[in-house]
C-alpha atoms as a PDB file:
ATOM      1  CA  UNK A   1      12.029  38.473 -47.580  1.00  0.00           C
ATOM      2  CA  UNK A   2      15.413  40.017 -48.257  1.00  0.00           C
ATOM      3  CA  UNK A   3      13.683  43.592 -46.803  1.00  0.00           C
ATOM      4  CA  UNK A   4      12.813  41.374 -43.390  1.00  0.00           C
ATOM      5  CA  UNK A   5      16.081  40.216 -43.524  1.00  0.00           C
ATOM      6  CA  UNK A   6      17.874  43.195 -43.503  1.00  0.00           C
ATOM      7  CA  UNK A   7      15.469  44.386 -40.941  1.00  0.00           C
ATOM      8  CA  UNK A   8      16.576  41.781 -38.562  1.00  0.00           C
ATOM      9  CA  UNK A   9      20.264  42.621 -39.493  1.00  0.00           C
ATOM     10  CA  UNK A  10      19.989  46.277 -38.587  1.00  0.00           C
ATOM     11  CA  UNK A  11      18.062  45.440 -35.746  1.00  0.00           C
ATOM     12  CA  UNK A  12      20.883  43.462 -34.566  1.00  0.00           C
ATOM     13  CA  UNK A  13      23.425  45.418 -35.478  1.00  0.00           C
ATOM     14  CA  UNK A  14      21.932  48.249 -33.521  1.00  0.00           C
ATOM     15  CA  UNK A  15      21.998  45.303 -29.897  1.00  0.00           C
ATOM     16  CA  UNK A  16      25.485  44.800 -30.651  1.00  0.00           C
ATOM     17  CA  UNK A  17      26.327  48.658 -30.885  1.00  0.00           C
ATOM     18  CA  UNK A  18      24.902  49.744 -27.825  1.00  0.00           C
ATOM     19  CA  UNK A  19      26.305  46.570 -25.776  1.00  0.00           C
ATOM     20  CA  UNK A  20      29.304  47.263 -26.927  1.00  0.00           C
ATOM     21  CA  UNK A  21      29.080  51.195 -25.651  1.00  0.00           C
ATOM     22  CA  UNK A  22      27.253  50.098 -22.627  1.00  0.00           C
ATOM     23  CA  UNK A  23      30.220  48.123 -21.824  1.00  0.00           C
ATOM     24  CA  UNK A  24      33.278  50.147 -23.055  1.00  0.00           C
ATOM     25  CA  UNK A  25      32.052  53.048 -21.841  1.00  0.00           C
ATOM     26  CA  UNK A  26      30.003  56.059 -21.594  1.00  0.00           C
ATOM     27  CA  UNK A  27      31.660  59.269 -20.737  1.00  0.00           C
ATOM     28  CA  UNK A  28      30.026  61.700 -18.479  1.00  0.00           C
ATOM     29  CA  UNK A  29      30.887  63.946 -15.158  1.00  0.00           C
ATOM     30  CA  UNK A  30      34.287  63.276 -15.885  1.00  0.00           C
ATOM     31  CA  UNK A  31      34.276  59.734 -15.071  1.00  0.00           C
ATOM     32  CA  UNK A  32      33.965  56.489 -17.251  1.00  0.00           C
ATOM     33  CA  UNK A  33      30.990  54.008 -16.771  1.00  0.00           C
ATOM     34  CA  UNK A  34      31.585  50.486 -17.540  1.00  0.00           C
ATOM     35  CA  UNK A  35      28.638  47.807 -17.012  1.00  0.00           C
ATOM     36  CA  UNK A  36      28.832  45.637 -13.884  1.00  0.00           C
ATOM     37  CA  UNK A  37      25.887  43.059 -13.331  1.00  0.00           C
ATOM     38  CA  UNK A  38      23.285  46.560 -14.667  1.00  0.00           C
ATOM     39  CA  UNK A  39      25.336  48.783 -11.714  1.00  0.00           C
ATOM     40  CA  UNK A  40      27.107  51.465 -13.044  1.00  0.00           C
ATOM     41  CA  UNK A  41      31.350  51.155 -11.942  1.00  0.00           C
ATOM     42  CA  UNK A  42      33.450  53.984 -12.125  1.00  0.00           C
ATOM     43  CA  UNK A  43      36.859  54.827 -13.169  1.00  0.00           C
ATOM     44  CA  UNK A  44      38.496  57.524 -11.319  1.00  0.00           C
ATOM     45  CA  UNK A  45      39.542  60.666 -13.070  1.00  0.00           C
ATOM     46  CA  UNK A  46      42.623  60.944 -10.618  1.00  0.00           C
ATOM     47  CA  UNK A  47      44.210  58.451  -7.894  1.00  0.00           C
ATOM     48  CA  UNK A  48      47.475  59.141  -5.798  1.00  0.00           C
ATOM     49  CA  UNK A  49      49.112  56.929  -3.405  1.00  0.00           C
ATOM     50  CA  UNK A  50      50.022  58.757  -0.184  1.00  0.00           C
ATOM     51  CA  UNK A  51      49.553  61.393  -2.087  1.00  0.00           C
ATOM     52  CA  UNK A  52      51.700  61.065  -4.769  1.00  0.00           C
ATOM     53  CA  UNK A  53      49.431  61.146  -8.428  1.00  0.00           C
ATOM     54  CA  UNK A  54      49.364  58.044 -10.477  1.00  0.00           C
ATOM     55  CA  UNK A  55      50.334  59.426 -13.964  1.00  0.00           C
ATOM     56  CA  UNK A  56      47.021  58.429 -15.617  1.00  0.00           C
ATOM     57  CA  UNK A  57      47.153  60.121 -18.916  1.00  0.00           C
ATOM     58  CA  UNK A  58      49.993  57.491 -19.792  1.00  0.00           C
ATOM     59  CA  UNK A  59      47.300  55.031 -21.214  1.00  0.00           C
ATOM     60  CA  UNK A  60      50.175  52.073 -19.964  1.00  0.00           C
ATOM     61  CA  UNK A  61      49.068  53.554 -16.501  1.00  0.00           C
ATOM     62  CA  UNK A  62      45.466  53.601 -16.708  1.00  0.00           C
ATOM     63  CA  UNK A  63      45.462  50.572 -18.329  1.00  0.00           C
ATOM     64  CA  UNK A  64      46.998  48.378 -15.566  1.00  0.00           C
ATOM     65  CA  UNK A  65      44.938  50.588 -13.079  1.00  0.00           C
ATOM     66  CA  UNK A  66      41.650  49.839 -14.584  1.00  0.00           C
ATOM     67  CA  UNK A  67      42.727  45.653 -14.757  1.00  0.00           C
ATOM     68  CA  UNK A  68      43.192  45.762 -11.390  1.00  0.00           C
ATOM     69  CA  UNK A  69      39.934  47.966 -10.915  1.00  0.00           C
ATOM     70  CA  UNK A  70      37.853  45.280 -12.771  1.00  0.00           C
ATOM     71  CA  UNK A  71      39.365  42.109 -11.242  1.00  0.00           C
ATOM     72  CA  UNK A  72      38.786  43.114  -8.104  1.00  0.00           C
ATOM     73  CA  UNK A  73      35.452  44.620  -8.449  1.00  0.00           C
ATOM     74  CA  UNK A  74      33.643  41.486  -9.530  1.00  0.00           C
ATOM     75  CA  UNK A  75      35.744  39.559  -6.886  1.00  0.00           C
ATOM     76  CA  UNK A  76      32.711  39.872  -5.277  1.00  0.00           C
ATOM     77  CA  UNK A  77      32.543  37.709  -2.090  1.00  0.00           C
ATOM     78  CA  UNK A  78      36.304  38.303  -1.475  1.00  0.00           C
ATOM     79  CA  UNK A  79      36.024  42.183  -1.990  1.00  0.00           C
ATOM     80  CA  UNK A  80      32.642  42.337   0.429  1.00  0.00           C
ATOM     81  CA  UNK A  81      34.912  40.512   3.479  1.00  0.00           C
ATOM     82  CA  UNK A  82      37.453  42.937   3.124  1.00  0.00           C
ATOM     83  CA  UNK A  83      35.361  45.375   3.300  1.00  0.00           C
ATOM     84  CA  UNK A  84      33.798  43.973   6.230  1.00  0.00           C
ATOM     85  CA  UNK A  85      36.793  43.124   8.238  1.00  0.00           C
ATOM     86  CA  UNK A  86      38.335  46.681   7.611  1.00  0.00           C
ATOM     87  CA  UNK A  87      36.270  47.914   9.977  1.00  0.00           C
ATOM     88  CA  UNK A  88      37.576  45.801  12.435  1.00  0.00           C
ATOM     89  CA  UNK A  89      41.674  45.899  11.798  1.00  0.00           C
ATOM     90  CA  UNK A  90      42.007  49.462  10.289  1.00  0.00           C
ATOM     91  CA  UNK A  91      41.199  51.056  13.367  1.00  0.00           C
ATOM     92  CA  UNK A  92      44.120  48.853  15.018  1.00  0.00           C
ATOM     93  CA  UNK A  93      46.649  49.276  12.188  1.00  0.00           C
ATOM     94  CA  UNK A  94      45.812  53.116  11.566  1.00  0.00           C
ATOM     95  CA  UNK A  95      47.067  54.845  15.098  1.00  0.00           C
ATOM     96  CA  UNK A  96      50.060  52.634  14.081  1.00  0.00           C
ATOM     97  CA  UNK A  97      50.969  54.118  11.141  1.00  0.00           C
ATOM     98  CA  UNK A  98      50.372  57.976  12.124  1.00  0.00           C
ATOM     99  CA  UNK A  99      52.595  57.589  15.292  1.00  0.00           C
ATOM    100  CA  UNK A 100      55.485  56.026  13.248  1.00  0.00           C
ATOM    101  CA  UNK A 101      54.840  58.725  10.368  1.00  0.00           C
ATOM    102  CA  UNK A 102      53.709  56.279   7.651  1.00  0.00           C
ATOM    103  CA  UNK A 103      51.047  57.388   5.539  1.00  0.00           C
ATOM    104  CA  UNK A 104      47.446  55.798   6.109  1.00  0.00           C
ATOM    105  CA  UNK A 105      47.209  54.733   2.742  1.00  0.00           C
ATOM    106  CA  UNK A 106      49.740  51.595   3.824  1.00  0.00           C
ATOM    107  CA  UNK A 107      47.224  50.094   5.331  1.00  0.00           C
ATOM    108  CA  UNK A 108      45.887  49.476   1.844  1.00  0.00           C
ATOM    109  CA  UNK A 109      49.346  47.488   1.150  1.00  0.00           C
ATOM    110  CA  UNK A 110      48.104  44.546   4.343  1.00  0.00           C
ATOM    111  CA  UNK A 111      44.611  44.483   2.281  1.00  0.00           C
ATOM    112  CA  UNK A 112      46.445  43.316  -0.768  1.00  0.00           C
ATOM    113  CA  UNK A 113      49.304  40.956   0.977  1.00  0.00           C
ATOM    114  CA  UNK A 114      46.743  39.158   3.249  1.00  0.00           C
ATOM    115  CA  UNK A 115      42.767  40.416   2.613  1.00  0.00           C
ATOM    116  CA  UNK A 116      42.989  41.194   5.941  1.00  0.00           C
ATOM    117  CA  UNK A 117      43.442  37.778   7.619  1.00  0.00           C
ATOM    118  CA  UNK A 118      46.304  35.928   9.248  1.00  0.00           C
ATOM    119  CA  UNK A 119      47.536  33.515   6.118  1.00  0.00           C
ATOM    120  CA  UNK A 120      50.353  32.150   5.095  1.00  0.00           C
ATOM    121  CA  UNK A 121      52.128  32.253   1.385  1.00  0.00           C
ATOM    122  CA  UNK A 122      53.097  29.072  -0.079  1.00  0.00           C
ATOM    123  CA  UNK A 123      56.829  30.581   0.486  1.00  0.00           C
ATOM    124  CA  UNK A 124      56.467  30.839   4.135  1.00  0.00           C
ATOM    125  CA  UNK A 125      55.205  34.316   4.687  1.00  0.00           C
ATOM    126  CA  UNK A 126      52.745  35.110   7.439  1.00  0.00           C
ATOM    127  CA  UNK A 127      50.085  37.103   8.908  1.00  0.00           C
ATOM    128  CA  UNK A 128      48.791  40.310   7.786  1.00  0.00           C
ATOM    129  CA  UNK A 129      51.690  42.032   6.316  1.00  0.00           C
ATOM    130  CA  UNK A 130      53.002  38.503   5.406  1.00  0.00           C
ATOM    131  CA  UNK A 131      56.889  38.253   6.817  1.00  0.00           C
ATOM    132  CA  UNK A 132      59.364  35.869   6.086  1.00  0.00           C
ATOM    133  CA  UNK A 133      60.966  34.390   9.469  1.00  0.00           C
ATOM    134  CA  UNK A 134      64.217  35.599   8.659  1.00  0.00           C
ATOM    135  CA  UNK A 135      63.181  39.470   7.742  1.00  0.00           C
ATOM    136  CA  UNK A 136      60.406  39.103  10.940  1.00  0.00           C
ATOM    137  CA  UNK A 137      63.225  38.837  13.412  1.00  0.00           C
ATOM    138  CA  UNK A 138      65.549  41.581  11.952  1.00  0.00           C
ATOM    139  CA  UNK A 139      62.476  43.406  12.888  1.00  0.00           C
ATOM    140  CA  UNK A 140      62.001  42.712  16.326  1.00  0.00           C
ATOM    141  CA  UNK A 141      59.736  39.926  16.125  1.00  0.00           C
ATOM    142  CA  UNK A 142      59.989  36.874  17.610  1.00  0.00           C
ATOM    143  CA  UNK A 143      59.222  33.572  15.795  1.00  0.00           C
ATOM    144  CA  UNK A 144      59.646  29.782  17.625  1.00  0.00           C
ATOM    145  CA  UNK A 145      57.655  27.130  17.699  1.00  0.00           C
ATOM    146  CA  UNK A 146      55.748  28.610  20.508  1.00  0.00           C
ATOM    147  CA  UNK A 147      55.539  32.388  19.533  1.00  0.00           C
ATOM    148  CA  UNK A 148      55.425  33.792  16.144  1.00  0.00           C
ATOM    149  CA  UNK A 149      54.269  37.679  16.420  1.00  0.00           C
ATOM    150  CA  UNK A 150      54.364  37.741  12.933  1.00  0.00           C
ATOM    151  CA  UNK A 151      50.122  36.817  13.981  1.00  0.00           C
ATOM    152  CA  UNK A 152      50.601  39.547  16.334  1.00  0.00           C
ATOM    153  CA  UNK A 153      48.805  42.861  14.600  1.00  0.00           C
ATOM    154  CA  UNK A 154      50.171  45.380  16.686  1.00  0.00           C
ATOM    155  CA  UNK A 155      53.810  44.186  16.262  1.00  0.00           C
ATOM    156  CA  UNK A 156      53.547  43.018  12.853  1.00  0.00           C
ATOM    157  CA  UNK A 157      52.087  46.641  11.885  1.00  0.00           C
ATOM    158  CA  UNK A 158      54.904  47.848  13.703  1.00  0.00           C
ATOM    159  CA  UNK A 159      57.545  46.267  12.501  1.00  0.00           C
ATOM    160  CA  UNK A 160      56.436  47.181   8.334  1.00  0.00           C
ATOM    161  CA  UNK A 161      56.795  50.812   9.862  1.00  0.00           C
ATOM    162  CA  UNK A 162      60.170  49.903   9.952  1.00  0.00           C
ATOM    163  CA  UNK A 163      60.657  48.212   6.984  1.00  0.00           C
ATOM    164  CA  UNK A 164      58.295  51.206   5.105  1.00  0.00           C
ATOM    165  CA  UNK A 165      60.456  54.303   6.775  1.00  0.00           C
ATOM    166  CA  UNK A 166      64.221  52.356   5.831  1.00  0.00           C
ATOM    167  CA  UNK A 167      62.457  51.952   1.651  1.00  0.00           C
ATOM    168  CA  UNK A 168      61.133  55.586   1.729  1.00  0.00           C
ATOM    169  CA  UNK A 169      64.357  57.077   2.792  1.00  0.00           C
ATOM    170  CA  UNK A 170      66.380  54.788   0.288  1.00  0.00           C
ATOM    171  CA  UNK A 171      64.067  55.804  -2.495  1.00  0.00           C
ATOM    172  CA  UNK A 172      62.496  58.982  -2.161  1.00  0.00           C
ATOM    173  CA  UNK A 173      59.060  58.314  -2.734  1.00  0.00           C
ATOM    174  CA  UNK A 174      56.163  56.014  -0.657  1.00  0.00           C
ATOM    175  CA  UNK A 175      55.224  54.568  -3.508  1.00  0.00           C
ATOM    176  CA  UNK A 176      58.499  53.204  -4.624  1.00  0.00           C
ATOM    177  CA  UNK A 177      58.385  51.804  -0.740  1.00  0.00           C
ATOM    178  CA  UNK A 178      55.267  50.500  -1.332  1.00  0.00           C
ATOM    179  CA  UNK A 179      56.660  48.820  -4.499  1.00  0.00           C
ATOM    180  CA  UNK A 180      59.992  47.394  -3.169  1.00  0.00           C
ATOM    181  CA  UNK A 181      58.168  45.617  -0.134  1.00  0.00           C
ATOM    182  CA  UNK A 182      57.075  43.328  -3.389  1.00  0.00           C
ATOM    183  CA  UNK A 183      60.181  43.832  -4.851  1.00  0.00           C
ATOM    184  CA  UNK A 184      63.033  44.095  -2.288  1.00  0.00           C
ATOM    185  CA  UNK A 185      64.851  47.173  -2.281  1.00  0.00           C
ATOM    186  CA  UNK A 186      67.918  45.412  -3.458  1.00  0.00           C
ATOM    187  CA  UNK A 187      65.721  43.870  -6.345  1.00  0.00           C
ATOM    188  CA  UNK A 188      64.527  47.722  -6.850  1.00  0.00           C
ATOM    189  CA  UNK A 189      67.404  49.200  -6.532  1.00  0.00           C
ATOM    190  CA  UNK A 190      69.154  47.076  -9.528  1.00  0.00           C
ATOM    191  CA  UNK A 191      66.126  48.238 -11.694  1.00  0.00           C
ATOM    192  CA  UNK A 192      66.287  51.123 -11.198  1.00  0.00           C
ATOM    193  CA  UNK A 193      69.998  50.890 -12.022  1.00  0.00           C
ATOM    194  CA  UNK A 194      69.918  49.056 -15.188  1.00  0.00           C
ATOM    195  CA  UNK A 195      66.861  51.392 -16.404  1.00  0.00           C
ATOM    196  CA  UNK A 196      68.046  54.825 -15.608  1.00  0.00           C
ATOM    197  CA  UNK A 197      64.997  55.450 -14.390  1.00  0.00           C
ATOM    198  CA  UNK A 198      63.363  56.021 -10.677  1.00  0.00           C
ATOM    199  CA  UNK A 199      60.223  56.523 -10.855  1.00  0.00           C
ATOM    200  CA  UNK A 200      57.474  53.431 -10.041  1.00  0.00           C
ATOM    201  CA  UNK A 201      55.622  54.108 -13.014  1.00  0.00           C
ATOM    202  CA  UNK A 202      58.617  54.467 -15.522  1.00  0.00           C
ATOM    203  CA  UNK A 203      60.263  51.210 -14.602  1.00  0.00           C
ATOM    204  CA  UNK A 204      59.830  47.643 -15.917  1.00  0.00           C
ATOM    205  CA  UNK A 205      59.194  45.136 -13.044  1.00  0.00           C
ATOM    206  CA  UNK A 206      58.186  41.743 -12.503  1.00  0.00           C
ATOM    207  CA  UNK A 207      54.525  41.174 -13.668  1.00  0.00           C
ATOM    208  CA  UNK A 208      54.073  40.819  -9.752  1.00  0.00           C
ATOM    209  CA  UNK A 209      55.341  43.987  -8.846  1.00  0.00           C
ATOM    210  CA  UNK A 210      54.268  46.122 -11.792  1.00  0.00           C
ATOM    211  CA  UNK A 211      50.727  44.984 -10.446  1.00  0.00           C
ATOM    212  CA  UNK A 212      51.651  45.606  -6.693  1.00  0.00           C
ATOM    213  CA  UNK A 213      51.406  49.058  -6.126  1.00  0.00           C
ATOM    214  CA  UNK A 214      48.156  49.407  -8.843  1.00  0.00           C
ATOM    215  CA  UNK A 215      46.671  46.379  -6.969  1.00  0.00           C
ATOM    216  CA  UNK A 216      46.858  48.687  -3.828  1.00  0.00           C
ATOM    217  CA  UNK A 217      45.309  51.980  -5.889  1.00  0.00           C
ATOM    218  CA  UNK A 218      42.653  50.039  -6.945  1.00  0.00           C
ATOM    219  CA  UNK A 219      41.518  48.601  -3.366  1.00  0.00           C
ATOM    220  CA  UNK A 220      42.274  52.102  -2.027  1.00  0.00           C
ATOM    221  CA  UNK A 221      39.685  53.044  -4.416  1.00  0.00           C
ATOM    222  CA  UNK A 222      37.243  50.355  -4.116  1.00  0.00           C
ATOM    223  CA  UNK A 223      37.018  50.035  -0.456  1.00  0.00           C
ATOM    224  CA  UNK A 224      36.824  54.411  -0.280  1.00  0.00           C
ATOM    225  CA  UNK A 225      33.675  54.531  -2.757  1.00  0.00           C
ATOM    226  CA  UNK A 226      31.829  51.033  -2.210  1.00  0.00           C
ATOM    227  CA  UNK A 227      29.037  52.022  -3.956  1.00  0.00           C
ATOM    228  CA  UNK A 228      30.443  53.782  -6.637  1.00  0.00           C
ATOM    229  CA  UNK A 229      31.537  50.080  -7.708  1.00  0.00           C
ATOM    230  CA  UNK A 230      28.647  47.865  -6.729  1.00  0.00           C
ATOM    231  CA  UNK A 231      28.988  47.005  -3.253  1.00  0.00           C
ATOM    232  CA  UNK A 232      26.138  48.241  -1.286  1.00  0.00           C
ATOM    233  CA  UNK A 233      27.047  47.486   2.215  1.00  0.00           C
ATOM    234  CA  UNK A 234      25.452  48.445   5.310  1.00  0.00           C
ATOM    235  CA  UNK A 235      27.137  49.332   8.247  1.00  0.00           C
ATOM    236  CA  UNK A 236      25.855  46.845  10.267  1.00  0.00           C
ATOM    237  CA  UNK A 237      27.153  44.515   8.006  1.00  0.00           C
ATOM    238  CA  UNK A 238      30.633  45.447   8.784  1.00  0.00           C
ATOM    239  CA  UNK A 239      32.458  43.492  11.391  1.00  0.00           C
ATOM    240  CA  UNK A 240      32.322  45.447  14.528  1.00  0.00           C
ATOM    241  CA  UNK A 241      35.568  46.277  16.693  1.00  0.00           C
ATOM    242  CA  UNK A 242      35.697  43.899  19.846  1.00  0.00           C
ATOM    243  CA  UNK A 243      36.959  45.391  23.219  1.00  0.00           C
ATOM    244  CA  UNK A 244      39.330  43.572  25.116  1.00  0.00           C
ATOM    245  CA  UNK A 245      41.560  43.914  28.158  1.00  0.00           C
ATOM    246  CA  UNK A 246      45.289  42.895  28.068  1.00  0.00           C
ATOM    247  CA  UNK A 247      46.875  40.718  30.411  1.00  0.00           C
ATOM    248  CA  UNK A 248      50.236  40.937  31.162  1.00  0.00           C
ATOM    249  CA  UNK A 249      52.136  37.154  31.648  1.00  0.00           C
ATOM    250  CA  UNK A 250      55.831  37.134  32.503  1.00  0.00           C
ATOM    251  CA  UNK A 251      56.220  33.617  33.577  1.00  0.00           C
ATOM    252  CA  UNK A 252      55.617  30.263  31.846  1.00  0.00           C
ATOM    253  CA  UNK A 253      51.741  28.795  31.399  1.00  0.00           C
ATOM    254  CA  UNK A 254      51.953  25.182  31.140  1.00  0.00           C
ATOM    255  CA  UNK A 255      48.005  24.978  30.284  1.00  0.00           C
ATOM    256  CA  UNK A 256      46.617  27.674  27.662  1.00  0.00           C
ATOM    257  CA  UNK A 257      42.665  26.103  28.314  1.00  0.00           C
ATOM    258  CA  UNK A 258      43.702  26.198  32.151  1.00  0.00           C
ATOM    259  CA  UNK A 259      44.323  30.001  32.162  1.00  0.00           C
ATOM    260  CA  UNK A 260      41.745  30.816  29.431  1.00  0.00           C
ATOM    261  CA  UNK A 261      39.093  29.442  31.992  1.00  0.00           C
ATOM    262  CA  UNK A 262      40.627  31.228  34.559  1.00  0.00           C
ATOM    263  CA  UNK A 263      40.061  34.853  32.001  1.00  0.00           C
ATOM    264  CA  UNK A 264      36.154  33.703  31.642  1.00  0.00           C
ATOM    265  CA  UNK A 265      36.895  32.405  28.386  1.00  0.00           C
ATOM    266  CA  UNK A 266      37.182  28.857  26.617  1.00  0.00           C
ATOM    267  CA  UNK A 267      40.920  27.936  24.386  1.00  0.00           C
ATOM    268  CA  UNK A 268      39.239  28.602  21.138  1.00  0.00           C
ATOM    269  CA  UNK A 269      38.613  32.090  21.718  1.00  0.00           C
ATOM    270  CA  UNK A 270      41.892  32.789  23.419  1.00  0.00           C
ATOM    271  CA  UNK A 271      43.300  31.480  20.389  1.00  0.00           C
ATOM    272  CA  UNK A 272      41.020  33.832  17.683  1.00  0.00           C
ATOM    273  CA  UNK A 273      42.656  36.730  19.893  1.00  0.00           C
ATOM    274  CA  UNK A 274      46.009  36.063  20.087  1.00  0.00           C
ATOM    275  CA  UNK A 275      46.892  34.134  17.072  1.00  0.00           C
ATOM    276  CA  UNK A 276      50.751  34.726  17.743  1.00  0.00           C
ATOM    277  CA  UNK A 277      50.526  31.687  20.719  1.00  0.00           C
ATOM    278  CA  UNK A 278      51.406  29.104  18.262  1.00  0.00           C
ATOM    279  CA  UNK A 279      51.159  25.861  21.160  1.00  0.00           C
ATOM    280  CA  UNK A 280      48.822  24.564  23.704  1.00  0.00           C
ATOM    281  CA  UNK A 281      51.223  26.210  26.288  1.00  0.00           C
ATOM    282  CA  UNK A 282      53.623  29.406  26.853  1.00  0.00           C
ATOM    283  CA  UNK A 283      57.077  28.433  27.802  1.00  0.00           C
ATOM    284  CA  UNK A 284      59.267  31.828  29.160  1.00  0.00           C
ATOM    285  CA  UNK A 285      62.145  30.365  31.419  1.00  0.00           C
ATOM    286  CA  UNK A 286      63.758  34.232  30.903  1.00  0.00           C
ATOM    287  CA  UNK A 287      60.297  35.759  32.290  1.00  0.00           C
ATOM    288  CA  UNK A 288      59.498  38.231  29.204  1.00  0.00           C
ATOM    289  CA  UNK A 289      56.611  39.820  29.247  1.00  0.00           C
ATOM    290  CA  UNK A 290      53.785  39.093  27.363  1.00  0.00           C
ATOM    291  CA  UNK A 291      50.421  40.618  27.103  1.00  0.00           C
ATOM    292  CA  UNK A 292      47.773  38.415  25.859  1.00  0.00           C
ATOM    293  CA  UNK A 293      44.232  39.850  24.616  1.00  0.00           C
ATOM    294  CA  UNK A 294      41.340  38.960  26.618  1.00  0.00           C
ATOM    295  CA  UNK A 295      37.814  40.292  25.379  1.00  0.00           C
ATOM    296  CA  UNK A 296      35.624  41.974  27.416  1.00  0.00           C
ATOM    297  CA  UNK A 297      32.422  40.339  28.807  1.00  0.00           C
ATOM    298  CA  UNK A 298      29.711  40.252  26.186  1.00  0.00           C
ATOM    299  CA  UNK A 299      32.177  39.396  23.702  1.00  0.00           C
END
């Protein structure tokens, strides 16, 4: 009886074991395997945003990277859309950032401030790179009642160019931009102050914004190596780009349906492609011009 017993023991003992490695890890081809619903997930040997290296012997470092690696890996519905929609927005938001001399990994930053999708915070911040009203029109944006480009992709993207270029020349480094457009630069700045210290990785922040920039690695690296992480996605599961025409308006439209019929299209749809018209109509008594999105037939 007691032999059986300590059988059963053992024979436990030696479940609990190899759980335990199967979950904490198995190293091999310099990368770390960590159990995910019986799919292998990896952990990176090195990440760098806009090519700057994330200091990953500092087990602080890999520590907050690999949090933000597992959250976001078993958000699994959430993570899949993103995916999905990426392939529609990224090739919008990418010629953006080259031509203003941001790096492409920014585009990673609108992934983690919006999942891709025109929302707004419960402070007031909208649309994909999430702007403030105030901040929106030292940009360049316009925000009413009637128009609020901060919907508006193209100028949105545009205007955190700006914002991106004014951090990265204050700080030095992309990803202490990256970080202060969480932060604030003035929020940054007095860290950095009160530390002694200027480097992302070296400085105590906000829980927030210690998480912001390794929030972006880990999406970065997610969304580069789906598979490596469990998402098997095809690409015709991805959300295809839609053409469209633009239409250029410089005088007031009293009847949004009204002109939408008069595109070949219905309100709704005129809506889904230009978010920014915030009303039923388009008042412009000073005859600026617009140019509204209008997709192509087929579409």
């Amino acid at each position: 009886m007691i032999m059986k017993t300590n059988k059963a023991l053992i024979s436990t003992l030696l479940v609990i074991l190899v759980s335990g490695i199967l979950v904490f890890g198995i190293s091999g081809d310099n990368k770390v395997k960590i159990l995910r619903e019986g799919t292998p997930m990896y952990f990176p040997t090195a990440v760098d945003f806009a090519g700057e290296p994330a200091p990953l012997q500092i087990s602080d470092v890999r520590e907050r990277l690999d949090r933000e690696l597992l959250i976001n890996a078993n958000l699994d519905a959430t993570t899949v859309l993103i995916i999905r929609r990426a392939n529609r927005y990224f090739p919008i938001i990418e010629p953006i950032l080259a031509q203003n001399g941001v790096p492409d990994d920014f585009k990673y930053l609108s992934v983690i401030e919006s999942n891709l999708m025109n929302v707004t915070s419960p402070s007031g911040a909208k649309g994909f790179w999430q702007f403030m009203p105030d901040t929106a029109r030292e940009r360049g944006m316009e925000v009413n009642e009637l128009v609020d480009e901060r919907y508006h992709l193209e100028k949105s993207t545009e205007a955190a160019c700006k914002y991106l270029l004014a951090a990265k020349a204050r700080f030095g480094s992309w990803t202490m931009a990256a970080a202060s457009y969480n932060g604030g630069m003035s929020g940054l700045g007095k860290r950095i102050e009160e530390q002694k210290v200027s480097n992302y990785y070296d400085l105590g922040l906000t829980d927030e914004t210690s998480r912001y920039v390794f929030r972006i690695l880990a999406l970065k690296e997610i969304m580069k190596n789906p598979a490596l992480y469990g998402f098997n996605i095809l690409p015709e599961d991805l959300y295809p780009v839609i053409p469209t025409k633009n239409v250029e308006v410089d005088s007031t439209l009293n009847d949004l349906t009204g002109f939408a019929q008069s595109q070949g299209i219905n309100y709704k749809i005129l809506k889904i492609h230009n978010p920014w018209l915030r009303d039923k109509k388009l008042l412009n008594p000073s005859k600026k011009k617009y140019e509204i999105k209008i997709p192509l037939s087929g579409y």
